[in-house]
C-alpha atoms as a PDB file:
ATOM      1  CA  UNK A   1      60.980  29.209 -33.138  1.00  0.00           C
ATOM      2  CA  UNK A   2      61.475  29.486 -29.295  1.00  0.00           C
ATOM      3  CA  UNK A   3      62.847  27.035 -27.183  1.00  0.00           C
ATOM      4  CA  UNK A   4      61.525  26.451 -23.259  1.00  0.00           C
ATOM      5  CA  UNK A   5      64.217  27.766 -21.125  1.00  0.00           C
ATOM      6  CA  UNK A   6      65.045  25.699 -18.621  1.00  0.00           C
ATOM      7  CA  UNK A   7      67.992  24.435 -16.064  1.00  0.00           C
ATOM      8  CA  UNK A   8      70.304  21.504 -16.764  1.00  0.00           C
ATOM      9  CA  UNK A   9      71.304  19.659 -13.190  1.00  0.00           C
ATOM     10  CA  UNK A  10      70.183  20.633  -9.769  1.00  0.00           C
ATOM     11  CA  UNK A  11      71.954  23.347  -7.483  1.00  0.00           C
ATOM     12  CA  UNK A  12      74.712  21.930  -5.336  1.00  0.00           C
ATOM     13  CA  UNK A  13      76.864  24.345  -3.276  1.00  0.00           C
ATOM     14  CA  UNK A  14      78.023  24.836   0.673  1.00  0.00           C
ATOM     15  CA  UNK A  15      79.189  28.144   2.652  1.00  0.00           C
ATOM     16  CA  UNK A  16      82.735  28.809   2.588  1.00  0.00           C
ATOM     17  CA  UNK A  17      82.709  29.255   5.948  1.00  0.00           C
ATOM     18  CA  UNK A  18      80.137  30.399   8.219  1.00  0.00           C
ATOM     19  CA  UNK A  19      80.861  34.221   8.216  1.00  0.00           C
ATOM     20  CA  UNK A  20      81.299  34.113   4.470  1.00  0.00           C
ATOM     21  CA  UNK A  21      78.801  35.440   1.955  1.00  0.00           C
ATOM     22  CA  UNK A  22      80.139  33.564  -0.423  1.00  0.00           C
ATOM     23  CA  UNK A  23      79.225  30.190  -1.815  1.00  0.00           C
ATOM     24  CA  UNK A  24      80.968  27.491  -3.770  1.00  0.00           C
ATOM     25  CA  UNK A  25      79.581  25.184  -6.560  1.00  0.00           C
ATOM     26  CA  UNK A  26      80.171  21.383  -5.414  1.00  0.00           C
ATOM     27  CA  UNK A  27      78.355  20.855  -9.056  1.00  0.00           C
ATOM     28  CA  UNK A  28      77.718  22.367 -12.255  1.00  0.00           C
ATOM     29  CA  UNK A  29      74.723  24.141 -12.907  1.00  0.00           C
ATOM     30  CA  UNK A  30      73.089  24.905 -16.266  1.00  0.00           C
ATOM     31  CA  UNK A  31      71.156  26.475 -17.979  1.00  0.00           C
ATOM     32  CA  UNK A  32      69.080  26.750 -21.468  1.00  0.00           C
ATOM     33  CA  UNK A  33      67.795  30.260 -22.417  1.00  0.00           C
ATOM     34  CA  UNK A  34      65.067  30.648 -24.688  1.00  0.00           C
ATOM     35  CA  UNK A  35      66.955  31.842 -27.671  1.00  0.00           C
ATOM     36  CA  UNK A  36      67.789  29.397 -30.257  1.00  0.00           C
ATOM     37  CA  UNK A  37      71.016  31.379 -31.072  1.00  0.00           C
ATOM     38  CA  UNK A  38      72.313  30.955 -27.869  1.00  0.00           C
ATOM     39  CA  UNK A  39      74.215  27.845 -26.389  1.00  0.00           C
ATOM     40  CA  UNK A  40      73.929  26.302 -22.813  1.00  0.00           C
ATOM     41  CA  UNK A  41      75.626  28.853 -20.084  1.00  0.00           C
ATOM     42  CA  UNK A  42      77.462  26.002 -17.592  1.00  0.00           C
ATOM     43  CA  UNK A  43      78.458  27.126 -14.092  1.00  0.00           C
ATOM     44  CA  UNK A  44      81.730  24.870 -13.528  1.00  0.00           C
ATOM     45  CA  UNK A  45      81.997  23.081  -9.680  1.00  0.00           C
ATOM     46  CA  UNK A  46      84.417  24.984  -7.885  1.00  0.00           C
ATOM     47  CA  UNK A  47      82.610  29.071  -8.555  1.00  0.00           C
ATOM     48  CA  UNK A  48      81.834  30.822  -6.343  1.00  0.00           C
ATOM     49  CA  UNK A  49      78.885  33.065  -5.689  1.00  0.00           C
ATOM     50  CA  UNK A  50      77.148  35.782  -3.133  1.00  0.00           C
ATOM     51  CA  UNK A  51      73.383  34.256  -4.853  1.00  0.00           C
ATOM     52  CA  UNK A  52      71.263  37.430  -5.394  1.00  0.00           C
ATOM     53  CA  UNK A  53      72.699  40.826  -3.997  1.00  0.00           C
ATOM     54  CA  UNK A  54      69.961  42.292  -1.873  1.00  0.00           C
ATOM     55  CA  UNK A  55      70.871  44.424   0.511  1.00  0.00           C
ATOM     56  CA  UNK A  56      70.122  43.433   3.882  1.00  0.00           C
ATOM     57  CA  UNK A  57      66.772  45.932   4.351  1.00  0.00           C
ATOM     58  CA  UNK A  58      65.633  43.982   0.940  1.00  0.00           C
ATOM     59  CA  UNK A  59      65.652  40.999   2.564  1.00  0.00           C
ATOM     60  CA  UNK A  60      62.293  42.055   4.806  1.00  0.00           C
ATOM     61  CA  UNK A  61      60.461  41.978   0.518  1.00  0.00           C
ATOM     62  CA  UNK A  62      62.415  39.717  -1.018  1.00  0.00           C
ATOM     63  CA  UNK A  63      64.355  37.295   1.877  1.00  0.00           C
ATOM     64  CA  UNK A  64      67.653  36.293   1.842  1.00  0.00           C
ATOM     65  CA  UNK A  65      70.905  36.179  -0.868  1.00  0.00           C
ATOM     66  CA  UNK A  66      70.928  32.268  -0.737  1.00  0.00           C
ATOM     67  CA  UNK A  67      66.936  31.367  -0.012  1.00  0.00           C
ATOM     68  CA  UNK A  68      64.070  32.017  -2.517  1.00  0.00           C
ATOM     69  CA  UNK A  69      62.998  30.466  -5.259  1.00  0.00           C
ATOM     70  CA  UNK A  70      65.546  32.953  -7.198  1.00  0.00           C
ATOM     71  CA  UNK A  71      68.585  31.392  -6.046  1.00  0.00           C
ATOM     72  CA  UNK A  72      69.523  29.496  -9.464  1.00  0.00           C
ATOM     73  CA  UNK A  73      68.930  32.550 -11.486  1.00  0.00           C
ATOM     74  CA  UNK A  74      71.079  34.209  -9.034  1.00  0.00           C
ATOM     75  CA  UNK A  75      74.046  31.855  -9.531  1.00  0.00           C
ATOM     76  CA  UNK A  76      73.573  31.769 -13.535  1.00  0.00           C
ATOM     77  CA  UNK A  77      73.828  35.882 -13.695  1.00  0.00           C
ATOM     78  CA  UNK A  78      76.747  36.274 -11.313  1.00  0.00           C
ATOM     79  CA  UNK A  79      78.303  33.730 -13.602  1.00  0.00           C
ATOM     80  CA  UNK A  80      77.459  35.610 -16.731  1.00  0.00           C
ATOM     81  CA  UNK A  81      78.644  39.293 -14.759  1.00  0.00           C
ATOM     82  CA  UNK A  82      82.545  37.372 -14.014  1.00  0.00           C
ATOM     83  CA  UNK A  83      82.742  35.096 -17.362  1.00  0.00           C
ATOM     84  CA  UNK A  84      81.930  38.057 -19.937  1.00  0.00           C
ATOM     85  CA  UNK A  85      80.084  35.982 -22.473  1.00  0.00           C
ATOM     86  CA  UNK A  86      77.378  38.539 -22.672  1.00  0.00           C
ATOM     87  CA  UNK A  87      76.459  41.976 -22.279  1.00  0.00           C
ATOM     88  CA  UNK A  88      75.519  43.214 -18.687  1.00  0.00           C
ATOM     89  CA  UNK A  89      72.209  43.911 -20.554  1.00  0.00           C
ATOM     90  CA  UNK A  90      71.511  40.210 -21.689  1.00  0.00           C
ATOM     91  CA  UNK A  91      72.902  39.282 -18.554  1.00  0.00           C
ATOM     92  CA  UNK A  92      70.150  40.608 -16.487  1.00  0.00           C
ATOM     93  CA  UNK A  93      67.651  39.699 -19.077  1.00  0.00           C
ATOM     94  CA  UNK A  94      68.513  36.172 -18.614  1.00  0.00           C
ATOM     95  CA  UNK A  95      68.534  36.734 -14.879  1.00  0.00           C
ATOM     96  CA  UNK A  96      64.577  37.621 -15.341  1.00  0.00           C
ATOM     97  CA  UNK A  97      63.745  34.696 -17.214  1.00  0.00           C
ATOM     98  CA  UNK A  98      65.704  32.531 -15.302  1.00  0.00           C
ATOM     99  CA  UNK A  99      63.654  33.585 -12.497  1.00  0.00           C
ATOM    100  CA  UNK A 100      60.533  32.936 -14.403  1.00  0.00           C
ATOM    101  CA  UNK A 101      62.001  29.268 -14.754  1.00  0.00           C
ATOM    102  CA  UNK A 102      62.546  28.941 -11.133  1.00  0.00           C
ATOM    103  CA  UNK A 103      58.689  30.051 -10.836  1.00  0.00           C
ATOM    104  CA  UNK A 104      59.570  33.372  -8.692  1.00  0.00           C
ATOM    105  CA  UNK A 105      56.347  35.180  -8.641  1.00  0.00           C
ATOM    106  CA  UNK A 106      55.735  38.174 -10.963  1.00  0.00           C
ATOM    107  CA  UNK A 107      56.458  41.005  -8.838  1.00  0.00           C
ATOM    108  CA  UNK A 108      59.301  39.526  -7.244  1.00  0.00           C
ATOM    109  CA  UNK A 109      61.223  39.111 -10.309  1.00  0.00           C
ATOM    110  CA  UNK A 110      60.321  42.759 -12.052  1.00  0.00           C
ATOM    111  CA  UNK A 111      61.148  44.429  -8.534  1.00  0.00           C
ATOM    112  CA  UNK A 112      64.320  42.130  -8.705  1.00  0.00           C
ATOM    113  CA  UNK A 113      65.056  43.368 -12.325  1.00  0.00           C
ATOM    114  CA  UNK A 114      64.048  47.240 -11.789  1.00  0.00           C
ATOM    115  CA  UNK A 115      66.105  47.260  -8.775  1.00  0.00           C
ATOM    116  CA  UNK A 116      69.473  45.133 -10.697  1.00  0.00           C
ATOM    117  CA  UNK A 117      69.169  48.179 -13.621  1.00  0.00           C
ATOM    118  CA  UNK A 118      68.795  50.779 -11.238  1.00  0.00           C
ATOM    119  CA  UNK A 119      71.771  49.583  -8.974  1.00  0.00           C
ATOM    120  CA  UNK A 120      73.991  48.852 -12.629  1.00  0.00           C
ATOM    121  CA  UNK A 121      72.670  52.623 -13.774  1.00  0.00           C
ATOM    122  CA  UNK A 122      74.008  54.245 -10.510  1.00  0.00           C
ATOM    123  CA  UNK A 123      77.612  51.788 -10.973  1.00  0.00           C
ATOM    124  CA  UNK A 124      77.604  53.144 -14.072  1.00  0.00           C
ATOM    125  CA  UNK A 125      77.409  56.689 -13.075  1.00  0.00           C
ATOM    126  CA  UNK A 126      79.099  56.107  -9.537  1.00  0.00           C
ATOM    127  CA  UNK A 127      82.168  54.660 -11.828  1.00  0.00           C
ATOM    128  CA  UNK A 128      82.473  56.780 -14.563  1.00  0.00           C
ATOM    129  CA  UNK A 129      85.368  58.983 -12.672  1.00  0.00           C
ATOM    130  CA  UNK A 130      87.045  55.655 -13.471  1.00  0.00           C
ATOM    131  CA  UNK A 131      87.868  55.779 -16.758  1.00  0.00           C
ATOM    132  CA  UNK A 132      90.899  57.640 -18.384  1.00  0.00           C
ATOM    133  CA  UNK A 133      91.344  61.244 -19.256  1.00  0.00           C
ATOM    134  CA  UNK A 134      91.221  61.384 -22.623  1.00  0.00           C
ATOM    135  CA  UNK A 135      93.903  63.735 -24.323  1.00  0.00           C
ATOM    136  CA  UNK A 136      91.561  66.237 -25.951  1.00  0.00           C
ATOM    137  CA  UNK A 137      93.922  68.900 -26.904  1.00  0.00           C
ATOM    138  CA  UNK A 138      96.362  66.533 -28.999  1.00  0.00           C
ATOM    139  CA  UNK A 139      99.533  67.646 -27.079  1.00  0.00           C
ATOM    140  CA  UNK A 140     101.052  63.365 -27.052  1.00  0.00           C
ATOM    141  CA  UNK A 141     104.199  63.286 -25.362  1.00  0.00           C
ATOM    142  CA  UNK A 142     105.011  59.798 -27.434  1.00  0.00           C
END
């Protein structure tokens, strides 16, 4: 059985300053997925988030990082991308629900979601020149 996803307290924040894109919690915000196996995600007063990362030409479909209906969800994934609790997968698949919570229409939230996988794809790819060598040959200099 289901439970209604919903959030727990009401979005409190201010600007850091007024050239910042970043914004700081004044309260905690929560919320309940609709997963029975999974426990409240809190964001703690005091974190601090750029809302939904839209690049500024995305802001002519979608508007703003900190405006929209979205703006909860927004908080609740960048939370879940910085605490690690769950996959970058889950993460963005609470991101779309939460959006359906905060009543973001339709295809606002899938263009929202296609375009958060497509960005984490090309990370992905964009990154992978990150990651160490591995020693294929066997030669260990231990």
């Amino acid at each position: 059985m289901s439970k209604a996803a919903q959030f727990v307290g009401v979005l409190d924040f201010h600007r850091n300053n007024p050239w910042s894109k970043e914004w700081t919690l004044d309260a905690p915000l929560g919320y309940i997925t609709g997963r029975p196996d999974e426990e409240m995600i809190v964001a703690p007063a005091g974190f601090t988030t750029d809302g939904a990362s839209i690049p500024w030409w995305g802001w002519l479909i979608v508007g703003p990082p900190m405006t929209g209906r979205y703006v909860e969800a927004a908080v609740i994934h960048d939370f879940l991308y910085v605490n690690h609790d769950y996959s970058r997968a889950r993460s963005d698949e609470i991101f779309l629900e939460a959006m359906k919570v905060c009543q973001v229409t339709k295809w606002k939230r899938r263009l929202m979601y296609r375009a958060l996988r497509i960005a984490r794809k090309a990370s992905k790819i964009y990154h992978s020149h990150d990651e160490e060598p591995q020693n294929i040959g066997g030669n260990n200099d231990d």
